[in-house]
N, C-alpha and C. Protein backbone atom coordinates (compact mmCIF):
# COMPACT_ATOMS: atom_id res chain seq x y z
N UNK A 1 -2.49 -14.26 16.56
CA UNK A 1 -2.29 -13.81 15.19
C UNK A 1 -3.64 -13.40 14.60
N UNK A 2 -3.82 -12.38 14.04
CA UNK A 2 -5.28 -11.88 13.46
C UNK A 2 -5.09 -11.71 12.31
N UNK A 3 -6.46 -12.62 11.95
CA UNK A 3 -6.91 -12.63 10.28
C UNK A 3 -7.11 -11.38 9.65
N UNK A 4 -6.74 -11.00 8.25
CA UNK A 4 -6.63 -9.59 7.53
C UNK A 4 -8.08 -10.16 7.00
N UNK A 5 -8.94 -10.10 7.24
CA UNK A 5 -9.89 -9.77 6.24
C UNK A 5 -10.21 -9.40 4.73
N UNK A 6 -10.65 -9.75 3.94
CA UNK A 6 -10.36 -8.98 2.79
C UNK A 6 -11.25 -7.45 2.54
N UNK A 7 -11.99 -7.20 3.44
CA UNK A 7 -12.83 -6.13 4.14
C UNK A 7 -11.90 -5.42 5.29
N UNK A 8 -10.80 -5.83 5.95
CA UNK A 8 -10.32 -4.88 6.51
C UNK A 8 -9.20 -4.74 5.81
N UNK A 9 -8.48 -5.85 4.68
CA UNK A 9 -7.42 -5.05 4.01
C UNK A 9 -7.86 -3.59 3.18
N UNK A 10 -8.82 -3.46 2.48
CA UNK A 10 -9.72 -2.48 2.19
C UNK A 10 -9.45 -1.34 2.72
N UNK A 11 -9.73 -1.32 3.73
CA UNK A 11 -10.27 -0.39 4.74
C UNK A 11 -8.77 0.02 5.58
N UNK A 12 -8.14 -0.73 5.42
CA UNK A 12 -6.82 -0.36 5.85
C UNK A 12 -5.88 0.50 5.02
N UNK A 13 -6.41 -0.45 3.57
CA UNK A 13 -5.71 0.68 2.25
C UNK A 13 -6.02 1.83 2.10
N UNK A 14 -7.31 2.02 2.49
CA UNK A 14 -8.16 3.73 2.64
C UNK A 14 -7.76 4.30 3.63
N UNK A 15 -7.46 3.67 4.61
CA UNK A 15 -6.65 4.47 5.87
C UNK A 15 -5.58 5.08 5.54
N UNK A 16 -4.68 4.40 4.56
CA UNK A 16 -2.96 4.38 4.54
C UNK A 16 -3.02 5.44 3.24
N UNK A 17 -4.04 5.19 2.11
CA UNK A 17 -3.93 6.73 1.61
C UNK A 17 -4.43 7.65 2.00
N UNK A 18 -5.10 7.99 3.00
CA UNK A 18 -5.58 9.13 3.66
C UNK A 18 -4.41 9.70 3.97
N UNK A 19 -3.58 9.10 4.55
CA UNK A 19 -1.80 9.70 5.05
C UNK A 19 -1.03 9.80 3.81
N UNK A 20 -0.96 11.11 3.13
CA UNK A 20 0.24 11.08 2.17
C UNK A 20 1.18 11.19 2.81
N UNK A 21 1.50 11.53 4.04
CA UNK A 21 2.84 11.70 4.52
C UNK A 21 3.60 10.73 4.64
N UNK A 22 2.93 9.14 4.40
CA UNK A 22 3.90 7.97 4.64
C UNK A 22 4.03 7.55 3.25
N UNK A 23 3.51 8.18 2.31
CA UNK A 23 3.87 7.28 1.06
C UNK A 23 4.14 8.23 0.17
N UNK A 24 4.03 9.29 -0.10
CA UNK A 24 3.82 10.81 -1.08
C UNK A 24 4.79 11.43 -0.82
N UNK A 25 5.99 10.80 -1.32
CA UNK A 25 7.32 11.42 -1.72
C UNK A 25 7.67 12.44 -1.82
N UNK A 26 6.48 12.99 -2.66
CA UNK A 26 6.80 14.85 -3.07
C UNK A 26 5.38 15.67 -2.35
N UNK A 27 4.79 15.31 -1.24
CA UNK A 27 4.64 16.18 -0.15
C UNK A 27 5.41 16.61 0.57
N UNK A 28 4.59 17.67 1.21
CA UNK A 28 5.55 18.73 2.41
C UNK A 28 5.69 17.76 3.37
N UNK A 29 4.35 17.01 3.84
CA UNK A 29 4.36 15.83 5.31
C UNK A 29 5.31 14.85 4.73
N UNK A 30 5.50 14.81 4.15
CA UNK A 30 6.65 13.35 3.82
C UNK A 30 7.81 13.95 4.83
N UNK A 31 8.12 15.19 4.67
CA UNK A 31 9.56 15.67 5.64
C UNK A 31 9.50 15.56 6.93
N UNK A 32 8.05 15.64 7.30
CA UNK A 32 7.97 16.11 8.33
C UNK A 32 7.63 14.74 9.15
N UNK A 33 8.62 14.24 10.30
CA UNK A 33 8.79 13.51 11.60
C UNK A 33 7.49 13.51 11.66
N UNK A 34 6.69 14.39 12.68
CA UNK A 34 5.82 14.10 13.34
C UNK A 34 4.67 14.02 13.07
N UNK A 35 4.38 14.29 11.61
CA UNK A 35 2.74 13.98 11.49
C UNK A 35 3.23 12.82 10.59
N UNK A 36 4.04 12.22 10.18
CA UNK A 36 4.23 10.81 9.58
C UNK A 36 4.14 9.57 10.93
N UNK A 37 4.47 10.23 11.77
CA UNK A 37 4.35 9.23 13.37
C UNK A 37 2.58 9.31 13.41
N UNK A 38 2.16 10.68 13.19
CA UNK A 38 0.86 10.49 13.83
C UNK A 38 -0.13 9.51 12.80
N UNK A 39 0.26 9.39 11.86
CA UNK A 39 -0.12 8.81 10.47
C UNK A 39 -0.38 7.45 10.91
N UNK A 40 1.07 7.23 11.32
CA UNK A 40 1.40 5.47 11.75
C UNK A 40 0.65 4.96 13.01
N UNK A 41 0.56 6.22 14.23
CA UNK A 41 -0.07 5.91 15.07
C UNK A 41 -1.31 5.48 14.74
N UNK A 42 -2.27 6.20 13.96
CA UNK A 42 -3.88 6.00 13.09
C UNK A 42 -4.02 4.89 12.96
N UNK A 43 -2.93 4.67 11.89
CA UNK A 43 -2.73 3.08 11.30
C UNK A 43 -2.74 1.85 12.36
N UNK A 44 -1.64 2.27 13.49
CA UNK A 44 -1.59 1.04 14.25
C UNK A 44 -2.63 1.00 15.43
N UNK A 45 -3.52 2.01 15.23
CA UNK A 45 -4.94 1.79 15.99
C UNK A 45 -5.84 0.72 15.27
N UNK A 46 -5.61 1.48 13.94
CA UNK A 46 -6.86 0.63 13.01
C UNK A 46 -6.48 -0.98 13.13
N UNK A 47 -5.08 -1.13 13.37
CA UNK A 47 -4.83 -2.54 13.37
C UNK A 47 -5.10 -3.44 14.84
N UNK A 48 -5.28 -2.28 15.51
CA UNK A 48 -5.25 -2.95 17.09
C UNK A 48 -6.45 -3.24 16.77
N UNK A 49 -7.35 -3.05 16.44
CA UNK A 49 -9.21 -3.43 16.19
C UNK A 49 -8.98 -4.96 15.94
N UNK A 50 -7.75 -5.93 15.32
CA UNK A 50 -8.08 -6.86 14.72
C UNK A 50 -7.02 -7.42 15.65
N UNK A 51 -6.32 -7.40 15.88
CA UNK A 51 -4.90 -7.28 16.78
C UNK A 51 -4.55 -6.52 18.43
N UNK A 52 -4.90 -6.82 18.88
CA UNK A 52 -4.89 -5.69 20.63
C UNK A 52 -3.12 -5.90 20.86
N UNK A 53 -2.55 -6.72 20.18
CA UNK A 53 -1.11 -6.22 20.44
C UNK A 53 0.02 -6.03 19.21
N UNK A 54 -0.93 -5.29 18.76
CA UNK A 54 -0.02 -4.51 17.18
C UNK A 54 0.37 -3.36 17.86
N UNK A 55 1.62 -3.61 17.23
CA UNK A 55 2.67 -2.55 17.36
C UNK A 55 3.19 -1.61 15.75
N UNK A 56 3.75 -0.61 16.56
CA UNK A 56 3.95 0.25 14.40
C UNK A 56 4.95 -1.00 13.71
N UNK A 57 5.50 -1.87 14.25
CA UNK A 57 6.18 -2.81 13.11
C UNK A 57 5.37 -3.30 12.43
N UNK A 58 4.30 -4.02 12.88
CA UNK A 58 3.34 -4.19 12.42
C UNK A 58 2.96 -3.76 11.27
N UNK A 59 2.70 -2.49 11.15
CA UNK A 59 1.86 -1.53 10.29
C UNK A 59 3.11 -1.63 9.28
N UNK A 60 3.75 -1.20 9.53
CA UNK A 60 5.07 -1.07 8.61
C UNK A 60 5.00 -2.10 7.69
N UNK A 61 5.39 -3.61 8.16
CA UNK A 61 5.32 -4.43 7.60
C UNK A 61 4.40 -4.70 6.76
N UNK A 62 3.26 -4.81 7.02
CA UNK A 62 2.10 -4.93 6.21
C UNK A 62 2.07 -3.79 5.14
N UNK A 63 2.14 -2.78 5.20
CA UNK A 63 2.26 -2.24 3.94
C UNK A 63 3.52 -2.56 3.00
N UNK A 64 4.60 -2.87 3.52
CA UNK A 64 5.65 -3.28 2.84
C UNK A 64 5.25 -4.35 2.27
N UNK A 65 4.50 -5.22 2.71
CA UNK A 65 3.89 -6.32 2.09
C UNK A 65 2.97 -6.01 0.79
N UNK A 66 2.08 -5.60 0.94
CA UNK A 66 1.13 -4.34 0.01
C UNK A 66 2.27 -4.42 -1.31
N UNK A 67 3.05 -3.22 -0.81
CA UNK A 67 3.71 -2.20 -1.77
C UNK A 67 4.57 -2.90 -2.35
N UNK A 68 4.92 -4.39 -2.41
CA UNK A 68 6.39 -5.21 -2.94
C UNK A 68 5.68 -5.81 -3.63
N UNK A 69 4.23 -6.13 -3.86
CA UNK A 69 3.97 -7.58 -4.31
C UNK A 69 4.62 -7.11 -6.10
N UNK A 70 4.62 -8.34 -6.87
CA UNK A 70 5.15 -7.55 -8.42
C UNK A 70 4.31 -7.95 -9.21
N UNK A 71 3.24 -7.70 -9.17
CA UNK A 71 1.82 -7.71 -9.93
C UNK A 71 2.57 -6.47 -10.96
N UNK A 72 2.85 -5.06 -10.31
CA UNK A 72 3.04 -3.28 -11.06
C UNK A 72 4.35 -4.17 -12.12
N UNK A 73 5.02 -5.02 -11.53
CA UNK A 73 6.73 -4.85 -12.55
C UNK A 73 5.77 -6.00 -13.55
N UNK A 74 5.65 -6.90 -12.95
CA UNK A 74 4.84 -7.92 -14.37
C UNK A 74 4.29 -7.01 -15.48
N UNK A 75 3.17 -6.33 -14.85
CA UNK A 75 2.41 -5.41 -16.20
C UNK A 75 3.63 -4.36 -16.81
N UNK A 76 4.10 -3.96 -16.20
CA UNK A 76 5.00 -2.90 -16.97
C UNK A 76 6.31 -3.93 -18.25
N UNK A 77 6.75 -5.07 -17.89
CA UNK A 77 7.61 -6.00 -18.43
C UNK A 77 6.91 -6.40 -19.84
N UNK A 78 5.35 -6.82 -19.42
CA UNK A 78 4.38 -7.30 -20.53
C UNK A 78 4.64 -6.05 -21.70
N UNK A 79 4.13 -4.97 -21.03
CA UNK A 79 4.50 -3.59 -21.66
C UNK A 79 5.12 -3.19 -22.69
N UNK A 80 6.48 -3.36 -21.67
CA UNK A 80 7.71 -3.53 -22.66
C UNK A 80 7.89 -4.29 -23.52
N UNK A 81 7.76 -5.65 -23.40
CA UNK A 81 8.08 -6.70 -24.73
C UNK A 81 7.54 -6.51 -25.63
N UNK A 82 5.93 -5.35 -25.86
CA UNK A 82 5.68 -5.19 -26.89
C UNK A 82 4.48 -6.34 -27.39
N UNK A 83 4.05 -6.90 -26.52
CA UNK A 83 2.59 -7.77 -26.29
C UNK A 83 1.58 -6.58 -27.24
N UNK A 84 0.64 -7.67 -27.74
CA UNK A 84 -0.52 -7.29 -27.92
C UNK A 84 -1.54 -6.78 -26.83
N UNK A 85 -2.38 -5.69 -26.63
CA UNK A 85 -3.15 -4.89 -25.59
C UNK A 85 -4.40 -6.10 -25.07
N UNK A 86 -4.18 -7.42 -26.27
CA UNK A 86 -5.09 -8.79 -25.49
C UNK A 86 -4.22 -9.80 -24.70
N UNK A 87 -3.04 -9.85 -24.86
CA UNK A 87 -2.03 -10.60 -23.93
C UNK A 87 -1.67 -10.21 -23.22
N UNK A 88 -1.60 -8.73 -22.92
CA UNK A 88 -1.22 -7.82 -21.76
C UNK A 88 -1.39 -8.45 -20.40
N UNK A 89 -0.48 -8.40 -19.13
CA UNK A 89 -0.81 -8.99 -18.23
C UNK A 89 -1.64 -8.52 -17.19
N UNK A 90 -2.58 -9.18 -16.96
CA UNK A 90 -3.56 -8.76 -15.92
C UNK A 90 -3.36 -9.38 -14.51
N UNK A 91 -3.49 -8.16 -14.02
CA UNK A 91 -3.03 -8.29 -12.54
C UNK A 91 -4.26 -9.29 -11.69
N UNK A 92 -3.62 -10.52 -10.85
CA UNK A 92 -4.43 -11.73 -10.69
C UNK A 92 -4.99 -10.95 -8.82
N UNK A 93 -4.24 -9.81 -8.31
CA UNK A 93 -4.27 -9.47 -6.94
C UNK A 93 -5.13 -8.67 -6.50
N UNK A 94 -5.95 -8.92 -5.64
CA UNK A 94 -7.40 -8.61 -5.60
C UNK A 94 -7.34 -7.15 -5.22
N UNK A 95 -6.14 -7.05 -4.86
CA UNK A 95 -6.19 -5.41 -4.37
C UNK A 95 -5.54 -4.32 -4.74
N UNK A 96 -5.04 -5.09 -5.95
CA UNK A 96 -4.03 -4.54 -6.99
C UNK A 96 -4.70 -3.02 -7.11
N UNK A 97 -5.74 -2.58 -8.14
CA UNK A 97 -6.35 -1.39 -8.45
C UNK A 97 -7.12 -0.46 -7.32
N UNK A 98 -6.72 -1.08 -5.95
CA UNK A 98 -7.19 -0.30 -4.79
C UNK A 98 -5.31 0.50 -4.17
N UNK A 99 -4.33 -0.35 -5.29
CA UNK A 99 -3.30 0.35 -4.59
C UNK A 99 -2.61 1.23 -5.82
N UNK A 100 -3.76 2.19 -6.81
CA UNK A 100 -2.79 2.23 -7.86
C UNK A 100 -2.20 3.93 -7.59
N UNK A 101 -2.99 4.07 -6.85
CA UNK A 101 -2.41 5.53 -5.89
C UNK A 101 -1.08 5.47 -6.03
N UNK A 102 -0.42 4.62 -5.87
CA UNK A 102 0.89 4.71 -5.38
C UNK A 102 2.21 4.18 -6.57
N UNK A 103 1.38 4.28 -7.28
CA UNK A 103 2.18 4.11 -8.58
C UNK A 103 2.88 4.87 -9.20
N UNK A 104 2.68 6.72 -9.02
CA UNK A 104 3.58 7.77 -9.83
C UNK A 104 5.22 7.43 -8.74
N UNK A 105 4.36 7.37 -7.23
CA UNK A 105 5.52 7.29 -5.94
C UNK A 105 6.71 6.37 -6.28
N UNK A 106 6.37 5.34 -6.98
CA UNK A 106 6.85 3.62 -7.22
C UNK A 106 7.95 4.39 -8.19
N UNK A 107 7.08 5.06 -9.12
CA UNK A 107 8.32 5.53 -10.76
C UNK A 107 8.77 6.87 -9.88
N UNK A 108 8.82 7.78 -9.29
CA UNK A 108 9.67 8.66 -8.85
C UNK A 108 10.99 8.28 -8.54
């Protein structure tokens, strides 16, 4: 089992937006099969560095992990109720504002 680093989660997140084709809804590569494989392939290299037997579930998973946490629905809920901009909820997840790329994708 290999430790995520908080230096290779990083560096993994910079990998995974380099590929809009796996997350960028309203790209052309989003349609397209085969450079979304080659995307994943990238990815599940970068993971073999920490892992020599990662597989694309792997990769998959871990960003699904990423992309579910509900740090985004907390702040948007705070939002809504109409909080003061000093009670507002602040996101406690260290990697929260390294994933905000993916936030128009989330509301599409």
């Amino acid at each position: 089992m290999a430790t995520w680093s908080k230096e290779f989660v990083l560096e993994f997140i910079e990998e995974f937006r380099g590929h809009p084709s796996i997350w960028k809804v309203k790209s052309k590569e989003y349609q397209n099969r085969e450079v979304k494989e080659s995307a994943y392939s990238v990815l599940t290299e970068k993971v073999k560095t920490i892992d020599p037997q990662a597989k694309k579930e792997k990769v998959l998973k871990k960003i699904n992990n990423l992309r579910s946490r509900k740090e985004r629905k907390k702040v948007l809920m705070a939002k809504k109720s109409g909080m003061s901009s000093e009670d507002l909820y602040v996101p406690k997840l260290w990697y929260y504002k390294d994933l905000l790329f993916l936030i128009d994708q989330e509301e599409a």
